[in-house]
N, C-alpha and C. Protein backbone atom coordinates (compact mmCIF):
# COMPACT_ATOMS: atom_id res chain seq x y z
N UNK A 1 0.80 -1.20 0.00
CA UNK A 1 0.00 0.00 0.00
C UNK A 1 0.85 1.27 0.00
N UNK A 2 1.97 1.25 0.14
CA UNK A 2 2.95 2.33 0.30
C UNK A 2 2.64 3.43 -0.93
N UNK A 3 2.75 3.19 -2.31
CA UNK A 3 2.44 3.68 -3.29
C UNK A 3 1.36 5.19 -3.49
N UNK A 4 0.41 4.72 -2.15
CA UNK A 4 -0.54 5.25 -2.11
C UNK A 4 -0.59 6.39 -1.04
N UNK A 5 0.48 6.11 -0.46
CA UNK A 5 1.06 7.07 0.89
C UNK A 5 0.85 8.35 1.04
N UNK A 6 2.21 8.63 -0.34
CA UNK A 6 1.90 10.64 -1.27
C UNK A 6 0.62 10.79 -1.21
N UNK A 7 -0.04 9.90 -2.63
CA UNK A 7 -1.56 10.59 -3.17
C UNK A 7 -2.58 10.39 -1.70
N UNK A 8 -2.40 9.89 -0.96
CA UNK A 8 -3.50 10.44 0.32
C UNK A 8 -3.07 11.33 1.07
N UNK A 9 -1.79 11.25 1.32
CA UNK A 9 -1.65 12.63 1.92
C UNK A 9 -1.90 13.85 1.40
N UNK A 10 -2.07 13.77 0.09
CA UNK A 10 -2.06 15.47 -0.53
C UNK A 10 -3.54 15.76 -0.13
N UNK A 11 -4.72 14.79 0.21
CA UNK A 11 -5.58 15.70 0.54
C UNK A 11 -6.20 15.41 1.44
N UNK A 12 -5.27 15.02 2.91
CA UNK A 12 -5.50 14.80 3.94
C UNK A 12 -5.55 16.66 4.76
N UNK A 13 -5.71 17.17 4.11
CA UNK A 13 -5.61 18.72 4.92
C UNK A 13 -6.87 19.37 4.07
N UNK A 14 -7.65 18.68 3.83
CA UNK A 14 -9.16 19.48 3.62
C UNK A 14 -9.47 20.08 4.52
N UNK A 15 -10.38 21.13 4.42
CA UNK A 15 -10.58 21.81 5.55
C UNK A 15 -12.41 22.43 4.72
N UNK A 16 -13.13 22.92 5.86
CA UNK A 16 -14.31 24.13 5.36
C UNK A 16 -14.01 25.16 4.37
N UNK A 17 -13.04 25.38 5.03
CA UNK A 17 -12.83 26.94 4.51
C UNK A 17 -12.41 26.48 3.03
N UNK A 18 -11.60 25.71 2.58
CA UNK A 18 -11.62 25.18 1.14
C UNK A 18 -12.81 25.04 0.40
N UNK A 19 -13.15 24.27 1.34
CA UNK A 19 -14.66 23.61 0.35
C UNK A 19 -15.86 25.23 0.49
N UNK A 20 -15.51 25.86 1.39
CA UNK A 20 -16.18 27.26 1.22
C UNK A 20 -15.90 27.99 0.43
N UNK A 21 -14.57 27.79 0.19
CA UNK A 21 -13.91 28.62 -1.03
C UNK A 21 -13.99 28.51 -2.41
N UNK A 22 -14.40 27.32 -3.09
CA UNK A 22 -14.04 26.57 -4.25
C UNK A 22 -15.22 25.57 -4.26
N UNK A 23 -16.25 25.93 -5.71
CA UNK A 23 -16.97 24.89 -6.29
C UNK A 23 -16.26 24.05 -7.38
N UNK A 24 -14.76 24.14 -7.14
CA UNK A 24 -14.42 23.61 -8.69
C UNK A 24 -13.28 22.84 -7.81
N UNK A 25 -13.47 21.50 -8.21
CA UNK A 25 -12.85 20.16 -7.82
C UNK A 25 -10.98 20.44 -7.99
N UNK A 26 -10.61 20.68 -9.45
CA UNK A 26 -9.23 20.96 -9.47
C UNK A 26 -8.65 22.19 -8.34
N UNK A 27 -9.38 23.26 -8.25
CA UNK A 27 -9.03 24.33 -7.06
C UNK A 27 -8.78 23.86 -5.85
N UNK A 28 -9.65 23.02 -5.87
CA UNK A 28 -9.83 22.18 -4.03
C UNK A 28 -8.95 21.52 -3.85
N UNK A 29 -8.36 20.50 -4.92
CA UNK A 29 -7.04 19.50 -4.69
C UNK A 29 -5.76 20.40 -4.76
N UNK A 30 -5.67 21.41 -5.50
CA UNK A 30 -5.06 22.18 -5.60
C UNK A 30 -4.49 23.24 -4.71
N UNK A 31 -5.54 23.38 -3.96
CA UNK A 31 -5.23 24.35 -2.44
C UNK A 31 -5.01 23.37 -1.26
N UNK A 32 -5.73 22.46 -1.46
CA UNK A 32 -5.86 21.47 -0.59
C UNK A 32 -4.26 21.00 -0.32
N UNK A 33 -3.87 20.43 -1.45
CA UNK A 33 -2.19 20.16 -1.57
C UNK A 33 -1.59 21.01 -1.11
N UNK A 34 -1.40 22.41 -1.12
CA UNK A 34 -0.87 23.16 -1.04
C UNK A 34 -0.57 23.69 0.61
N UNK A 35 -1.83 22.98 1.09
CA UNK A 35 -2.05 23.19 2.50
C UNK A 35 -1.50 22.42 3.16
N UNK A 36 -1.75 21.42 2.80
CA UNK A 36 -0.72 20.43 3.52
C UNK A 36 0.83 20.24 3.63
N UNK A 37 0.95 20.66 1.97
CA UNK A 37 2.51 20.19 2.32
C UNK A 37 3.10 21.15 3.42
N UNK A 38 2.08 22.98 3.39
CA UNK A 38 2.92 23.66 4.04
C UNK A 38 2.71 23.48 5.50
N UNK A 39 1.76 22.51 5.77
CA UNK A 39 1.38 22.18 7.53
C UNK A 39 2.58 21.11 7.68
N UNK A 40 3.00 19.87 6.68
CA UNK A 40 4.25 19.18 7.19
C UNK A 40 5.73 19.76 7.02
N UNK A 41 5.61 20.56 6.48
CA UNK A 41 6.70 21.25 6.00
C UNK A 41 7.34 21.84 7.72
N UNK A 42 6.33 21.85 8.23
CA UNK A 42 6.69 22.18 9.78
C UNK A 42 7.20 21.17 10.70
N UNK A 43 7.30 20.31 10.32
CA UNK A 43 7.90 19.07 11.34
C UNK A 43 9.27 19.37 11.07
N UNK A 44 9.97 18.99 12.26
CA UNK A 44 10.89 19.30 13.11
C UNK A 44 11.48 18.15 13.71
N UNK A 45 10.71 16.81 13.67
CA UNK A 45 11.42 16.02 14.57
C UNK A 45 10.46 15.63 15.96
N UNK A 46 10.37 17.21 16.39
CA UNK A 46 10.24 16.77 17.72
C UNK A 46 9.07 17.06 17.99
N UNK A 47 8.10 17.52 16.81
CA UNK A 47 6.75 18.14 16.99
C UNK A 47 5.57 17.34 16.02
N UNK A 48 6.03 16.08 15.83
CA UNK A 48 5.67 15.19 15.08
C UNK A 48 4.58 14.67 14.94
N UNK A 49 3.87 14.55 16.32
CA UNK A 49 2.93 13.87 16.60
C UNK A 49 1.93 15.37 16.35
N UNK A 50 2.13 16.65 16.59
CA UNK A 50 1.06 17.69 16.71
C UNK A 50 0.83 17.88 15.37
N UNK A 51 2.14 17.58 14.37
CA UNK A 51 2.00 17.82 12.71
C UNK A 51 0.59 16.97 12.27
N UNK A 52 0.85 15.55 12.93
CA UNK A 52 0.11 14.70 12.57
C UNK A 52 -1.59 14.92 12.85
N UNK A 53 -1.56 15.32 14.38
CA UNK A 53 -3.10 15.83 14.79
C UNK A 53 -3.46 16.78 13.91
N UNK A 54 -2.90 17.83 13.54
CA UNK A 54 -3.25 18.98 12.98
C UNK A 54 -3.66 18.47 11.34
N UNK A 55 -3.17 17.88 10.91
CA UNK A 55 -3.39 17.25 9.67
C UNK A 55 -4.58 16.51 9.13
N UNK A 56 -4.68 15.56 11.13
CA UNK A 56 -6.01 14.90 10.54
C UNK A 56 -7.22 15.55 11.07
N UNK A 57 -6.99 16.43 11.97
CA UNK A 57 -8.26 17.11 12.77
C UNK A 57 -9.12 17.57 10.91
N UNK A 58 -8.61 17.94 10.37
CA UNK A 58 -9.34 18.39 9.38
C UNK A 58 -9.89 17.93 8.25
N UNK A 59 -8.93 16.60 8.13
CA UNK A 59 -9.39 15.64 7.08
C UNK A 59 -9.95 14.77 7.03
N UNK A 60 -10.97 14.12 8.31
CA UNK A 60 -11.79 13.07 8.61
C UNK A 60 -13.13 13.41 7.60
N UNK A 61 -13.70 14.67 8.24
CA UNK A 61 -14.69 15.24 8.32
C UNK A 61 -15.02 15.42 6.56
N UNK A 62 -14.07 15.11 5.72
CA UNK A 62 -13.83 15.52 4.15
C UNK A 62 -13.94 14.06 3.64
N UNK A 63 -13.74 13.33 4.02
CA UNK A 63 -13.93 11.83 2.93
C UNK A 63 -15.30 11.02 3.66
N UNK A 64 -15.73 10.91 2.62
CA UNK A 64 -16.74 10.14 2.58
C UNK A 64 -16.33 8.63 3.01
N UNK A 65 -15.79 7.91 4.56
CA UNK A 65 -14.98 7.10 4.27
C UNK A 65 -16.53 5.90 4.07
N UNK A 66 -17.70 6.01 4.27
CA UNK A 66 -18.96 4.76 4.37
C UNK A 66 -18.72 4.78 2.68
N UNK A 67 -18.72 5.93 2.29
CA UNK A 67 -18.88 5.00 0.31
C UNK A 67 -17.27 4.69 0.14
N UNK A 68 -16.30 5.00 1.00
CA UNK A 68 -15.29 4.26 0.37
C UNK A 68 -15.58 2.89 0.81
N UNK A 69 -15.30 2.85 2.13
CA UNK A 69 -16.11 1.59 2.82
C UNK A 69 -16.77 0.51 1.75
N UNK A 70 -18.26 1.16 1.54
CA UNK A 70 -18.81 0.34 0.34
C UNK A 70 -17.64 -0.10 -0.61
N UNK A 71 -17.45 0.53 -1.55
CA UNK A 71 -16.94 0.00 -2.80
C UNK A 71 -15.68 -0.90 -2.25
N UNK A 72 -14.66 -0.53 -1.69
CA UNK A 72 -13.90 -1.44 -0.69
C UNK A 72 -14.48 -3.17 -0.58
N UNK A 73 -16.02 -3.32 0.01
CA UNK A 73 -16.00 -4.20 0.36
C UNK A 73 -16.86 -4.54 -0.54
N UNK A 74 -17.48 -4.10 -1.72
CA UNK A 74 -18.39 -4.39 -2.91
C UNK A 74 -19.53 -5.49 -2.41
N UNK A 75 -19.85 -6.45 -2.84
CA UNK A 75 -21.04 -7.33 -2.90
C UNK A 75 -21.50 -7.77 -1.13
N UNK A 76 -20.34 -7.82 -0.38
CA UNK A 76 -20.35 -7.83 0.82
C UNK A 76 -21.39 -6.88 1.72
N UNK A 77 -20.73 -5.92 1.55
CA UNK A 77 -21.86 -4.48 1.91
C UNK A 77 -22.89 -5.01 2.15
N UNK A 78 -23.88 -5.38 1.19
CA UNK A 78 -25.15 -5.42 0.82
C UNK A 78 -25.68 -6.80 1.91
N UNK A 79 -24.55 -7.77 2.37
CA UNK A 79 -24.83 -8.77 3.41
C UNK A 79 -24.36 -8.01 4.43
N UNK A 80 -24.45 -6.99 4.40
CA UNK A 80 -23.88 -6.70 6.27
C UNK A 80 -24.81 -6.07 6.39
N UNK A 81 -25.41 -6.34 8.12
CA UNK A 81 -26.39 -5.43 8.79
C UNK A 81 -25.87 -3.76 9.01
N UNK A 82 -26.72 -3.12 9.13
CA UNK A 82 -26.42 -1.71 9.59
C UNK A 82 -25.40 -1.67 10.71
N UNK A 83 -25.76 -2.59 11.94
CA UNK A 83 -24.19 -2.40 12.53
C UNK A 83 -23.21 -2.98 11.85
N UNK A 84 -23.37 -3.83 11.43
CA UNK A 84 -21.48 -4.45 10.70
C UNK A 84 -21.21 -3.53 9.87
N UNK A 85 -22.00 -2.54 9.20
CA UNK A 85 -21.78 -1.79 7.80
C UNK A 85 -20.96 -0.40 8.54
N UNK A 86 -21.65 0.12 9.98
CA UNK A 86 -20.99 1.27 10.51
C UNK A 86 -19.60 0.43 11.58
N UNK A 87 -19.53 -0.69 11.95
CA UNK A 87 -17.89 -1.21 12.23
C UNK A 87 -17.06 -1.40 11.45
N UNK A 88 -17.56 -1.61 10.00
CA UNK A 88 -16.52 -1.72 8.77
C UNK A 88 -15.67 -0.35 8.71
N UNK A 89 -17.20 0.60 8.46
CA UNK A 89 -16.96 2.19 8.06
C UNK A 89 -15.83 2.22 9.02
N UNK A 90 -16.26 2.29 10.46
CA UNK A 90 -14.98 3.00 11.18
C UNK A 90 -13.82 2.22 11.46
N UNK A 91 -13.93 0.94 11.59
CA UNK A 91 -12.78 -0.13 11.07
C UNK A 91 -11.80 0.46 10.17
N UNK A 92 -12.35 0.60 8.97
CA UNK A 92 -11.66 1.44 7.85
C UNK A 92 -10.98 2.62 7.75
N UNK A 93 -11.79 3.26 8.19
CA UNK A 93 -11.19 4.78 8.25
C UNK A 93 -10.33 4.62 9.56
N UNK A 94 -10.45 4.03 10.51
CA UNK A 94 -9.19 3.96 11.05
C UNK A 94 -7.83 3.38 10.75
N UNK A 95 -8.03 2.30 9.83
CA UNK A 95 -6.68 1.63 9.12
C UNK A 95 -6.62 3.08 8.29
N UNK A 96 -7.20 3.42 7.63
CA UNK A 96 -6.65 4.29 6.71
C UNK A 96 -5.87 5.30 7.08
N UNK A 97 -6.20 5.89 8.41
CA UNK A 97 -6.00 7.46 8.71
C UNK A 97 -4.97 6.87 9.30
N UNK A 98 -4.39 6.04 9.93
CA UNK A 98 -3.68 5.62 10.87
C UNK A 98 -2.39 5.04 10.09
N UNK A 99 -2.35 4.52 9.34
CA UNK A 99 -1.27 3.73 8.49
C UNK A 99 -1.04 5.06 7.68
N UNK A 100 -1.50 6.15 6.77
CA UNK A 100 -0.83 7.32 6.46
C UNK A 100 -0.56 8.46 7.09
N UNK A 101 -1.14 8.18 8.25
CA UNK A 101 -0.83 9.43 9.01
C UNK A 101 0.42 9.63 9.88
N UNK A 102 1.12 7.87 10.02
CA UNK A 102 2.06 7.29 10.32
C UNK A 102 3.20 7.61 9.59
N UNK A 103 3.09 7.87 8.37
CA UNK A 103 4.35 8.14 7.22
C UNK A 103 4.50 8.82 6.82
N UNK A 104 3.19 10.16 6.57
CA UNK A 104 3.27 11.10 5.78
C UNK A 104 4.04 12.19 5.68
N UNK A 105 4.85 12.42 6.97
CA UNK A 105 6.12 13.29 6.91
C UNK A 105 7.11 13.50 6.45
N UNK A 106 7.33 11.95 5.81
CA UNK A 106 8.28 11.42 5.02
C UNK A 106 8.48 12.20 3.41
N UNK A 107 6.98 12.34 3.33
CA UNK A 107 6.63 13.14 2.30
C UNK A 107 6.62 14.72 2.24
N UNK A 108 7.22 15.34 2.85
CA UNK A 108 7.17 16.65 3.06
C UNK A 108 7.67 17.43 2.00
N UNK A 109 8.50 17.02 1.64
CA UNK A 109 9.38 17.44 0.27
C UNK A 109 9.07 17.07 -0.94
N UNK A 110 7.90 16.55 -1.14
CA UNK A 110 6.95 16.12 -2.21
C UNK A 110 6.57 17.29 -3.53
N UNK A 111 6.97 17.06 -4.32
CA UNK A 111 6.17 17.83 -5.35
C UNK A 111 5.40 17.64 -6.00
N UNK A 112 4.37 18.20 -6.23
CA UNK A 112 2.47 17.74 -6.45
C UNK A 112 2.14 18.78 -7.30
N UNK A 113 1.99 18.70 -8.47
CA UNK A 113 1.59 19.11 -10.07
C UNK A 113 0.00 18.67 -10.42
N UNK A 114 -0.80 19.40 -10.28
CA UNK A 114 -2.48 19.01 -10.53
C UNK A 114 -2.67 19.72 -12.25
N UNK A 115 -3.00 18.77 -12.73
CA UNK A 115 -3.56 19.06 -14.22
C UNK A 115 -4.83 19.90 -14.25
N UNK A 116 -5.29 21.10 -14.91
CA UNK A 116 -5.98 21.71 -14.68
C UNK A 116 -7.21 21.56 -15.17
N UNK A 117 -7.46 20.82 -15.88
CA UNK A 117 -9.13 20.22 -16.31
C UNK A 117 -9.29 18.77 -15.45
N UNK A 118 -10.90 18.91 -14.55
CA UNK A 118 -10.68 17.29 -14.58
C UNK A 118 -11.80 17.05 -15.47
N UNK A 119 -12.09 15.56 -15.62
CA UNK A 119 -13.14 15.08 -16.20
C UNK A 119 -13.84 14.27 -15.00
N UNK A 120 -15.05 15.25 -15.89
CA UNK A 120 -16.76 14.84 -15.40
C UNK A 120 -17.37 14.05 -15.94
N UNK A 121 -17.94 13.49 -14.98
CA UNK A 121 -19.42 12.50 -15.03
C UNK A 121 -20.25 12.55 -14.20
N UNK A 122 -21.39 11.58 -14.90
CA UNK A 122 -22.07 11.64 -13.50
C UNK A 122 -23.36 12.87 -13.39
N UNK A 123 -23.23 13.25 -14.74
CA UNK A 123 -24.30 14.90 -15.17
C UNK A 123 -23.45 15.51 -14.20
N UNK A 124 -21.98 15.66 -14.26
CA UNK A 124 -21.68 16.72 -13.40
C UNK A 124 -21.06 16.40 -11.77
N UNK A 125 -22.06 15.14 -11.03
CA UNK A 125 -22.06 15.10 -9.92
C UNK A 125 -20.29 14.63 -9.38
N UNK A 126 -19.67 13.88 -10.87
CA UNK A 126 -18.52 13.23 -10.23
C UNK A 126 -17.06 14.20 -10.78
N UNK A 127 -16.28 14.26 -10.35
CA UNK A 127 -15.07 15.14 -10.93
C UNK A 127 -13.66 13.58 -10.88
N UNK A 128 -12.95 13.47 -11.47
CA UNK A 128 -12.13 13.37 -11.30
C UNK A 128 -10.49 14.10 -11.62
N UNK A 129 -9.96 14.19 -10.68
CA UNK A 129 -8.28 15.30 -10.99
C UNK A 129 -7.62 14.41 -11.25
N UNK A 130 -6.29 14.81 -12.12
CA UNK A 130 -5.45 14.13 -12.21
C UNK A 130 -3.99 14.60 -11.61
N UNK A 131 -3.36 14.03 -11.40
CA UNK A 131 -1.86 15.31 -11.14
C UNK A 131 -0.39 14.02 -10.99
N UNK A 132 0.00 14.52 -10.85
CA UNK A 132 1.58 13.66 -10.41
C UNK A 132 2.75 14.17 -9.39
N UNK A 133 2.64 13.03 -8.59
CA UNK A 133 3.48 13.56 -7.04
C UNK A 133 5.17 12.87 -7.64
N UNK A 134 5.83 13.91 -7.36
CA UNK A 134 7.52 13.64 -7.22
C UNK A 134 8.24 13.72 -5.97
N UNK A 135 9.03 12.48 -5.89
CA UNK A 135 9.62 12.48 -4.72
C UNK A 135 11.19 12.48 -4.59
N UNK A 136 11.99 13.81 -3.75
CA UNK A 136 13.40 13.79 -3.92
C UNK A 136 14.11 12.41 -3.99
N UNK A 137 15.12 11.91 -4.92
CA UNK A 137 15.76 10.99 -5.09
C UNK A 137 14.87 9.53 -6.00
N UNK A 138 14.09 9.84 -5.97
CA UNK A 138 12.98 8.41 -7.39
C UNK A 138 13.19 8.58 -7.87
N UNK A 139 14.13 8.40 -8.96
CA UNK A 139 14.92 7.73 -10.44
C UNK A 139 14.09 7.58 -11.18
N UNK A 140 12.62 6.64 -10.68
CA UNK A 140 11.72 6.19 -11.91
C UNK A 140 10.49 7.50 -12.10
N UNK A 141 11.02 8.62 -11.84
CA UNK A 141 10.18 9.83 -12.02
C UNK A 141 8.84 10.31 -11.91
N UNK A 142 7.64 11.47 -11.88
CA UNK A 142 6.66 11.16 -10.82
C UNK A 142 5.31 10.26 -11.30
N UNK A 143 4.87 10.08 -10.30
CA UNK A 143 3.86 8.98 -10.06
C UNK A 143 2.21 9.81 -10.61
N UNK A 144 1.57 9.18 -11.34
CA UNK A 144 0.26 9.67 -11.71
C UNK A 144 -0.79 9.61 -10.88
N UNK A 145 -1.45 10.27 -10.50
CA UNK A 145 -2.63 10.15 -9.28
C UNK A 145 -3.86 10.60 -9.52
N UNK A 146 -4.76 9.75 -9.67
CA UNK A 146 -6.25 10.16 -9.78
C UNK A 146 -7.07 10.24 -8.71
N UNK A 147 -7.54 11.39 -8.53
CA UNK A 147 -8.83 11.63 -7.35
C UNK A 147 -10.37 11.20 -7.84
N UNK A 148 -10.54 10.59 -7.06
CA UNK A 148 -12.42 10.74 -8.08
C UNK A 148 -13.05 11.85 -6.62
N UNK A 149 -13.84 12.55 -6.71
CA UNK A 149 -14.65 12.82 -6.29
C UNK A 149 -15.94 13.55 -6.33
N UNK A 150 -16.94 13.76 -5.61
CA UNK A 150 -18.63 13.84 -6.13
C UNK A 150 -18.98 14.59 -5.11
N UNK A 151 -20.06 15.50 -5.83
CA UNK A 151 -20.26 16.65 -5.04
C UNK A 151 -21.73 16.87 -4.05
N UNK A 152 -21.42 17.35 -2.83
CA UNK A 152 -22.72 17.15 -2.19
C UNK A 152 -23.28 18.34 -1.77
N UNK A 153 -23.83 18.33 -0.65
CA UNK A 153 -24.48 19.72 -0.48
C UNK A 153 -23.39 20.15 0.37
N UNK A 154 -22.84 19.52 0.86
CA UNK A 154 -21.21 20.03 1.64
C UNK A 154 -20.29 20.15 1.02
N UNK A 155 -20.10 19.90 -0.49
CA UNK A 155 -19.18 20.30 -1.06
C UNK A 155 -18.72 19.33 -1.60
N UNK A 156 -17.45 18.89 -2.42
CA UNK A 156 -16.95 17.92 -3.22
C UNK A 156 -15.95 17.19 -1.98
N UNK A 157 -16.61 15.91 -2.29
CA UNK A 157 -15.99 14.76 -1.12
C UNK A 157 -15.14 13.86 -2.13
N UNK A 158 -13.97 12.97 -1.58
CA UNK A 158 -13.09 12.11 -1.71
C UNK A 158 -13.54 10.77 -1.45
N UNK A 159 -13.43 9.89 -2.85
CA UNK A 159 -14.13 9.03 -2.57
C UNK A 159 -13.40 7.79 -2.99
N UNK A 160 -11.99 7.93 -3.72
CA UNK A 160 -11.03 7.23 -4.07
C UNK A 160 -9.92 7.58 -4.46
N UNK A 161 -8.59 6.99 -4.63
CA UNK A 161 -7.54 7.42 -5.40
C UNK A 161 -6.78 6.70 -5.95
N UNK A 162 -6.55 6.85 -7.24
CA UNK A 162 -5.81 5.63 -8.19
C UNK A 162 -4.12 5.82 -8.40
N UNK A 163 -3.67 5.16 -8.20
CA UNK A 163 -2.01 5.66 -8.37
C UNK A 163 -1.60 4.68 -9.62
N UNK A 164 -1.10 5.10 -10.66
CA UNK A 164 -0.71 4.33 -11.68
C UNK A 164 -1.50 3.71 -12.25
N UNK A 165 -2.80 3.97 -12.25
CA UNK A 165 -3.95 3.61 -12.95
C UNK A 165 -4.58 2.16 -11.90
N UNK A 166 -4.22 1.93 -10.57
CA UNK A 166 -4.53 1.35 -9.22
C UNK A 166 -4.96 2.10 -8.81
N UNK A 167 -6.32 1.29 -8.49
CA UNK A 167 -7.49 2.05 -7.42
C UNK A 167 -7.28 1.43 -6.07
N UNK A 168 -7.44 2.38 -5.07
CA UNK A 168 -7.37 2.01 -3.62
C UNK A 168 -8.40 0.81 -3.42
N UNK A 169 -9.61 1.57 -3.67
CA UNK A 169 -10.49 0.68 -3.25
C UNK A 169 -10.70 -0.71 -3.69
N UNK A 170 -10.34 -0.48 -5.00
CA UNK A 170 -10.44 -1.69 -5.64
C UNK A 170 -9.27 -3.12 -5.03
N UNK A 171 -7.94 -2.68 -4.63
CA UNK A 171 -7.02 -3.15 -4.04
C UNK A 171 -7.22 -3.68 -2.88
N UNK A 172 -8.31 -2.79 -1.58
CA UNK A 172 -8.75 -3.10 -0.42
C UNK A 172 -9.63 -4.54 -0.94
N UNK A 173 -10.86 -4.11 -1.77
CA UNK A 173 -11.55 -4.65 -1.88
C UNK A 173 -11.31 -6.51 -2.42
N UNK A 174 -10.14 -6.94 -3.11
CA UNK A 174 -9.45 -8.01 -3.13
C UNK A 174 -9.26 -8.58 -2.37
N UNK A 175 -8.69 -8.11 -0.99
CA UNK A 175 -8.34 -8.31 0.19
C UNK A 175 -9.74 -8.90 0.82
N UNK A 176 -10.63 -7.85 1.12
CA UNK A 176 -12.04 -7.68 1.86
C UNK A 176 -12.94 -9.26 1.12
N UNK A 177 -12.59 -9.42 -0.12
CA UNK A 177 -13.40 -10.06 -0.55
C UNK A 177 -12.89 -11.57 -0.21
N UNK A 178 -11.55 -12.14 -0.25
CA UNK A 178 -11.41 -12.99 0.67
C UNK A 178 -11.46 -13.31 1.68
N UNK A 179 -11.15 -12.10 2.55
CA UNK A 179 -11.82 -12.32 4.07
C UNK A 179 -13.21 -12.72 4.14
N UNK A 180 -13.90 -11.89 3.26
CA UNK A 180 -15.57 -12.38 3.26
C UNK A 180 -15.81 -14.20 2.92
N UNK A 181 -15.01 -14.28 2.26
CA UNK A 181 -15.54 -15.33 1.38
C UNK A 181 -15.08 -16.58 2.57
N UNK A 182 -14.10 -16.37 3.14
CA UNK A 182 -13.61 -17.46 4.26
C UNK A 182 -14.34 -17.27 5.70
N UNK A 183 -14.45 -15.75 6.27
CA UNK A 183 -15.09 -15.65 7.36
C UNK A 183 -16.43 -15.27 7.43
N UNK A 184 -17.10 -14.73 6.38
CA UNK A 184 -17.45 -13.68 6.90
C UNK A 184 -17.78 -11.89 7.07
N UNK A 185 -18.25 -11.66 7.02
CA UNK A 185 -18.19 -9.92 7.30
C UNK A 185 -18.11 -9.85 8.89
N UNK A 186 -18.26 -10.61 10.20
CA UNK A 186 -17.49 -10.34 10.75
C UNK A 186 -16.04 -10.90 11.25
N UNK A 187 -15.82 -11.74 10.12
CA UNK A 187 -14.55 -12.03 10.45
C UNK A 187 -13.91 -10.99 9.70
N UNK A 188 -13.89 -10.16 8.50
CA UNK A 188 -13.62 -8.95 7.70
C UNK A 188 -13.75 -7.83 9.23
N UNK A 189 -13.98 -7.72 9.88
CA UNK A 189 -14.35 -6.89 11.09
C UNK A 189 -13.01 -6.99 11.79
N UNK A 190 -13.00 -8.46 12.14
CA UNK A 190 -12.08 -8.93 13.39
C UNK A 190 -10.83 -8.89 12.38
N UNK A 191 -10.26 -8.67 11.53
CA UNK A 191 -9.29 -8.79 10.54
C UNK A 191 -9.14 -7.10 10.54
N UNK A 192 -10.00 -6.37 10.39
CA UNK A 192 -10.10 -4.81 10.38
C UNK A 192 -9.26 -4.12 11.58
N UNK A 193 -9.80 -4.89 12.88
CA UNK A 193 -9.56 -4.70 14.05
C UNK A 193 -8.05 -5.01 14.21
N UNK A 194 -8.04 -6.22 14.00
CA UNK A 194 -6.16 -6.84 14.36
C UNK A 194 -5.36 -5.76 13.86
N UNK A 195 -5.63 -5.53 12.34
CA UNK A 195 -4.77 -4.49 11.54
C UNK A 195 -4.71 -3.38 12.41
N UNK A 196 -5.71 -2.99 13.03
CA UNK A 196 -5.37 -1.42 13.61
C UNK A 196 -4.54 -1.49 14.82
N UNK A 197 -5.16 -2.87 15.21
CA UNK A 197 -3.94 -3.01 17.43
C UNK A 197 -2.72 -2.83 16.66
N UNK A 198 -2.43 -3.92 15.55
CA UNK A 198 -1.42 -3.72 15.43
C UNK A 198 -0.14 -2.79 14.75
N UNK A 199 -0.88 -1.48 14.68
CA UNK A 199 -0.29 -0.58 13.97
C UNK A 199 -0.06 0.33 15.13
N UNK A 200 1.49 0.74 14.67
CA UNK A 200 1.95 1.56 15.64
C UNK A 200 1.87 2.66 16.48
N UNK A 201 1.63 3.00 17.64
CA UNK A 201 1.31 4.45 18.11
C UNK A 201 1.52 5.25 17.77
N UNK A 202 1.17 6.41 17.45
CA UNK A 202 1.69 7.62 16.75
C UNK A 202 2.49 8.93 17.99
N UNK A 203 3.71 8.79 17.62
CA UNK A 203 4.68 9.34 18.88
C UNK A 203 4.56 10.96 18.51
């Protein structure tokens, strides 16, 4: 999953005031990036863990993580009760926020290039951006990154991201779908769960 590290961090620093600012999807990834790198750009070492709070205090509240959730766990979903469907959701979004929020400093020195048209669908409702993150010292030069996201009455939410023409969800969802198929949706739960004990504290 490393691959995917950059392209979530660039728009792990959503905020209101963005989405107050900007009806237009490329602006939002665009400021959005811009915000972030300059909130990690502040780590120091020793202030690591506040870089990290500050980062995610703002970016929970911006992804839609129940429809990532869904597509993640595709045909499954639809067999899980309303509680298994909201322990997945937050199951999830805690592996997620937690495993990049763990690394993303690493990325500070990142350079993030957003292409300035995205393409729509969806009559409109869906945007996707495109852009490419570079990282000091990668030889094999920068990485392509697709955002999809769809717009609500709160504004344009994050609902996937493809790196090299790899979709997150679709990748989770491989995973999710064998767990299902051997345990379960709540053994997909208790598999959700292990992953998170066992991910490291954030110092």
């Amino acid at each position: 999953m490393k691959k995917f590290i950059a392209s979530f961090l660039v728009l792990l620093g959503l905020s209101t005031q963005v989405l107050a600012a900007s009806d237009n999807p490329v602006e939002q990834v665009r400021e959005t990036s811009r915000q972030v790198m300059d909130i990690l750009k502040q780590e120091n070492g020793k202030n690591t863990k506040q870089i990290r709070q500050q980062v995610e205090a703002v970016a929970v509240p911006q992804f839609d993580f129940q429809r990532m959730t869904a597509l993640a766990v595709g045909l499954g979903w639809r067999q899980a009760t309303p509680a298994q469907q909201g322990a997945l959701t937050q199951q999830f979004q805690n592996l997620l926020v937690r495993t990049y929020s763990t690394t993303m400093t690493r990325f500070k020195n990142a350079q993030i290039d957003i292409q300035p048209n995205a393409t729509m669908g969806n009559s409109g409702r869906e945007a996707t951006v495109k852009s490419s993150v570079s990282l000091p010292g990668n030889d094999k030069g920068p990485v392509a990154v697709d955002y999809t996201l769809y717009k609500t009455a709160q504004g344009w939410k994050v609902f996937n991201v493809s790196v090299e023409g790899a979709s997150l969800v679709t990748v989770y969802r491989n995973q999710f779908n064998q767990e299902i198929n051997k345990s379960g949706v709540d053994g997909l739960i208790k598999m959700l769960q292990d992953k998170n004990a066992a991910l490291p504290a954030g110092k």
